[in-house]
C-alpha atoms as a PDB file:
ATOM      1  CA  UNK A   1     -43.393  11.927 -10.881  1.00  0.00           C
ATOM      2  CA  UNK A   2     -42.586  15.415  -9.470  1.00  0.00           C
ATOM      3  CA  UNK A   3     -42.401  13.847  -6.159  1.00  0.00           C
ATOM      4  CA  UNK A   4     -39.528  11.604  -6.829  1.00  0.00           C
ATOM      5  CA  UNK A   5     -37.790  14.271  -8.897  1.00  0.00           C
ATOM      6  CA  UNK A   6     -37.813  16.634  -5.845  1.00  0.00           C
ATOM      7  CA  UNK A   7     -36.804  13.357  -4.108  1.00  0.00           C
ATOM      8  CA  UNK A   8     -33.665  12.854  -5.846  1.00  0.00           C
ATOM      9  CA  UNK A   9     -32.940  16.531  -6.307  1.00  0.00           C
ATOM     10  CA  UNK A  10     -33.119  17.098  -2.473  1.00  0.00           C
ATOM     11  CA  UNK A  11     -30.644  13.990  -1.960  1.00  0.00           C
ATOM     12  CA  UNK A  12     -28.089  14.864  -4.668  1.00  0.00           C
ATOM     13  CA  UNK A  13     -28.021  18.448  -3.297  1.00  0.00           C
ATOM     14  CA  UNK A  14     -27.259  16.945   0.251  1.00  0.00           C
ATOM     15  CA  UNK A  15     -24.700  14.627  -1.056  1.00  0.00           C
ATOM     16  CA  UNK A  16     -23.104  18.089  -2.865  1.00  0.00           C
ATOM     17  CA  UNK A  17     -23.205  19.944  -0.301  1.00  0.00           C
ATOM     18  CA  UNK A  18     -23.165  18.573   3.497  1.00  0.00           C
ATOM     19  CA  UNK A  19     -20.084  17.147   4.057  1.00  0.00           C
ATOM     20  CA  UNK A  20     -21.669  15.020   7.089  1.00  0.00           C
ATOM     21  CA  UNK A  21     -24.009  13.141   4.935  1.00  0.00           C
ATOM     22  CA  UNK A  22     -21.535  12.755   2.116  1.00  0.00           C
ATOM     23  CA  UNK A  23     -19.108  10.981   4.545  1.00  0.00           C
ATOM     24  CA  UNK A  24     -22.468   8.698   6.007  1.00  0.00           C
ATOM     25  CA  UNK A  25     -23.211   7.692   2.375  1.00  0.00           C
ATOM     26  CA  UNK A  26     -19.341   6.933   1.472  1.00  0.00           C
ATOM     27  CA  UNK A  27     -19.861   4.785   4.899  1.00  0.00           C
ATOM     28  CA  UNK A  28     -23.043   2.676   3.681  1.00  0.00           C
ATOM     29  CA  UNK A  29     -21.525   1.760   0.047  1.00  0.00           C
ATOM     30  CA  UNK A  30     -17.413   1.519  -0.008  1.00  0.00           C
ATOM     31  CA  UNK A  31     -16.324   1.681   4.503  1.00  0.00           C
ATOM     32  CA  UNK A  32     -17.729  -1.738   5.326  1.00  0.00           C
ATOM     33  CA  UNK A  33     -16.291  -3.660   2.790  1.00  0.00           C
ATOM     34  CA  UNK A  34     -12.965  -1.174   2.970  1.00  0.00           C
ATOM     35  CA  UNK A  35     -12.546  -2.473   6.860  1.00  0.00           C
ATOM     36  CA  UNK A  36     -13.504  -5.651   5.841  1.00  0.00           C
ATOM     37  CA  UNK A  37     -10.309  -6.170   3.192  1.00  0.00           C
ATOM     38  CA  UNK A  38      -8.222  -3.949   5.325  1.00  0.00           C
ATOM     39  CA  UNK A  39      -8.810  -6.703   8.405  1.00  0.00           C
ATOM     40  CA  UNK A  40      -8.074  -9.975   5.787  1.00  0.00           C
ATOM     41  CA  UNK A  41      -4.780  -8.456   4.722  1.00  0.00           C
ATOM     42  CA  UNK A  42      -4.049  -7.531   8.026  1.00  0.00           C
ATOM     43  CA  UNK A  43      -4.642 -11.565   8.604  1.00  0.00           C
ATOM     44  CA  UNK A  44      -2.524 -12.697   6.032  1.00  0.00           C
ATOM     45  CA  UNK A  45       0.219 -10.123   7.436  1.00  0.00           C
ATOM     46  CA  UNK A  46       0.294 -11.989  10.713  1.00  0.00           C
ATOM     47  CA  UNK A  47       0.333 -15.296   9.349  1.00  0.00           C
ATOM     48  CA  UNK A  48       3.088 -15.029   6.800  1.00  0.00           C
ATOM     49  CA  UNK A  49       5.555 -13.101   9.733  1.00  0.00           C
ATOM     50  CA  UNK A  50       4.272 -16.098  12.371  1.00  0.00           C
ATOM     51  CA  UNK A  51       5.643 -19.095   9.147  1.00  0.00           C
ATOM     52  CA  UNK A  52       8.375 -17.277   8.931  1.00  0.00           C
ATOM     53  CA  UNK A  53      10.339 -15.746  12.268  1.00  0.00           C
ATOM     54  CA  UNK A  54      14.040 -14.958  12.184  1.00  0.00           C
ATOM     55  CA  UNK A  55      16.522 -14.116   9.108  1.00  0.00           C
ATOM     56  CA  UNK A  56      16.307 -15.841   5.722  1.00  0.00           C
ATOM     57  CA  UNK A  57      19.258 -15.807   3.599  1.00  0.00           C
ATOM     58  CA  UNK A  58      18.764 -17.209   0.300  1.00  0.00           C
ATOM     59  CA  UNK A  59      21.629 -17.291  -1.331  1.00  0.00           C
ATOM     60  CA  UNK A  60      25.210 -17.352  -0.483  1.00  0.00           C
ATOM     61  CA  UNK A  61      27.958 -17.107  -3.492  1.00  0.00           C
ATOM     62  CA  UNK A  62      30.575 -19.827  -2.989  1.00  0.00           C
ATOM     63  CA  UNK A  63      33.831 -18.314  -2.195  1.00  0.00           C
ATOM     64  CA  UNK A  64      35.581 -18.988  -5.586  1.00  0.00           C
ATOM     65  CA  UNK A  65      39.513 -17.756  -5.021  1.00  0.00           C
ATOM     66  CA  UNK A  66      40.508 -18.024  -1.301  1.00  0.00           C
ATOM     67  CA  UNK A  67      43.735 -16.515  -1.765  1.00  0.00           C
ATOM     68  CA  UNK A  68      42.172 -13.167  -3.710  1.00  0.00           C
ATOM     69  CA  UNK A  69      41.456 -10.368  -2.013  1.00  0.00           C
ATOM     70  CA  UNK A  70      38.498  -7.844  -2.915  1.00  0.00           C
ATOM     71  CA  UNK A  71      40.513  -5.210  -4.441  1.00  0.00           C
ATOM     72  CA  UNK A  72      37.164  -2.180  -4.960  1.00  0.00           C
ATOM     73  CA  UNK A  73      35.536  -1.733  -7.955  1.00  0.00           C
ATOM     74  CA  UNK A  74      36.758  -0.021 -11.141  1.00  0.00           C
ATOM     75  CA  UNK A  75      38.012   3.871 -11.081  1.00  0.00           C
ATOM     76  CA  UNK A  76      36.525   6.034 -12.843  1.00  0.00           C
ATOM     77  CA  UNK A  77      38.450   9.137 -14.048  1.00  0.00           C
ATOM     78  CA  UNK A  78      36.277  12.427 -13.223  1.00  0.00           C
ATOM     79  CA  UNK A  79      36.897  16.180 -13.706  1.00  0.00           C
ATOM     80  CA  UNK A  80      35.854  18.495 -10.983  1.00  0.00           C
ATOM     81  CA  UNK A  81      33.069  20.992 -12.114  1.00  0.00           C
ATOM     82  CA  UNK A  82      33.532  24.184 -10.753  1.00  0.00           C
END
């Protein structure tokens, strides 16, 4: 029982405390699976741009009053702040 206490004491202090090991452990559990999602969105990246080249619009207003003009927006009265 000692033995696997030292055991586990000796790994959690190398986890603490060497960042080299820390980094090889992150590695094992969470960076091949990481790469591994990182690569299947990359996929779907490249698929959806290849579907889809050149410039969708989807919606264009229908030109209601030929004869109006775009005038601007409203004015707004301001005062300057000195």
């Amino acid at each position: 029982m000692k033995l696997v206490f030292n055991i586990i004491l000796i790994f959690l202090l190398l986890i603490a405390f060497v960042p080299f090991f820390r980094r090889f452990i992150f590695h094992l559990l969470v960076g091949r699976q990481l790469i591994k999602e990182q690569e299947r969105q990359f996929k779907a990246q490249q698929q959806q741009r290849n579907t889809n080249p050149g410039v969708k619009v989807d919606n264009v207003p229908p030109d209601q009053n030929p004869s109006s003009r775009y005038r601007g927006g409203e004015y707004v009265d301001y005062e300057e702040v000195k």
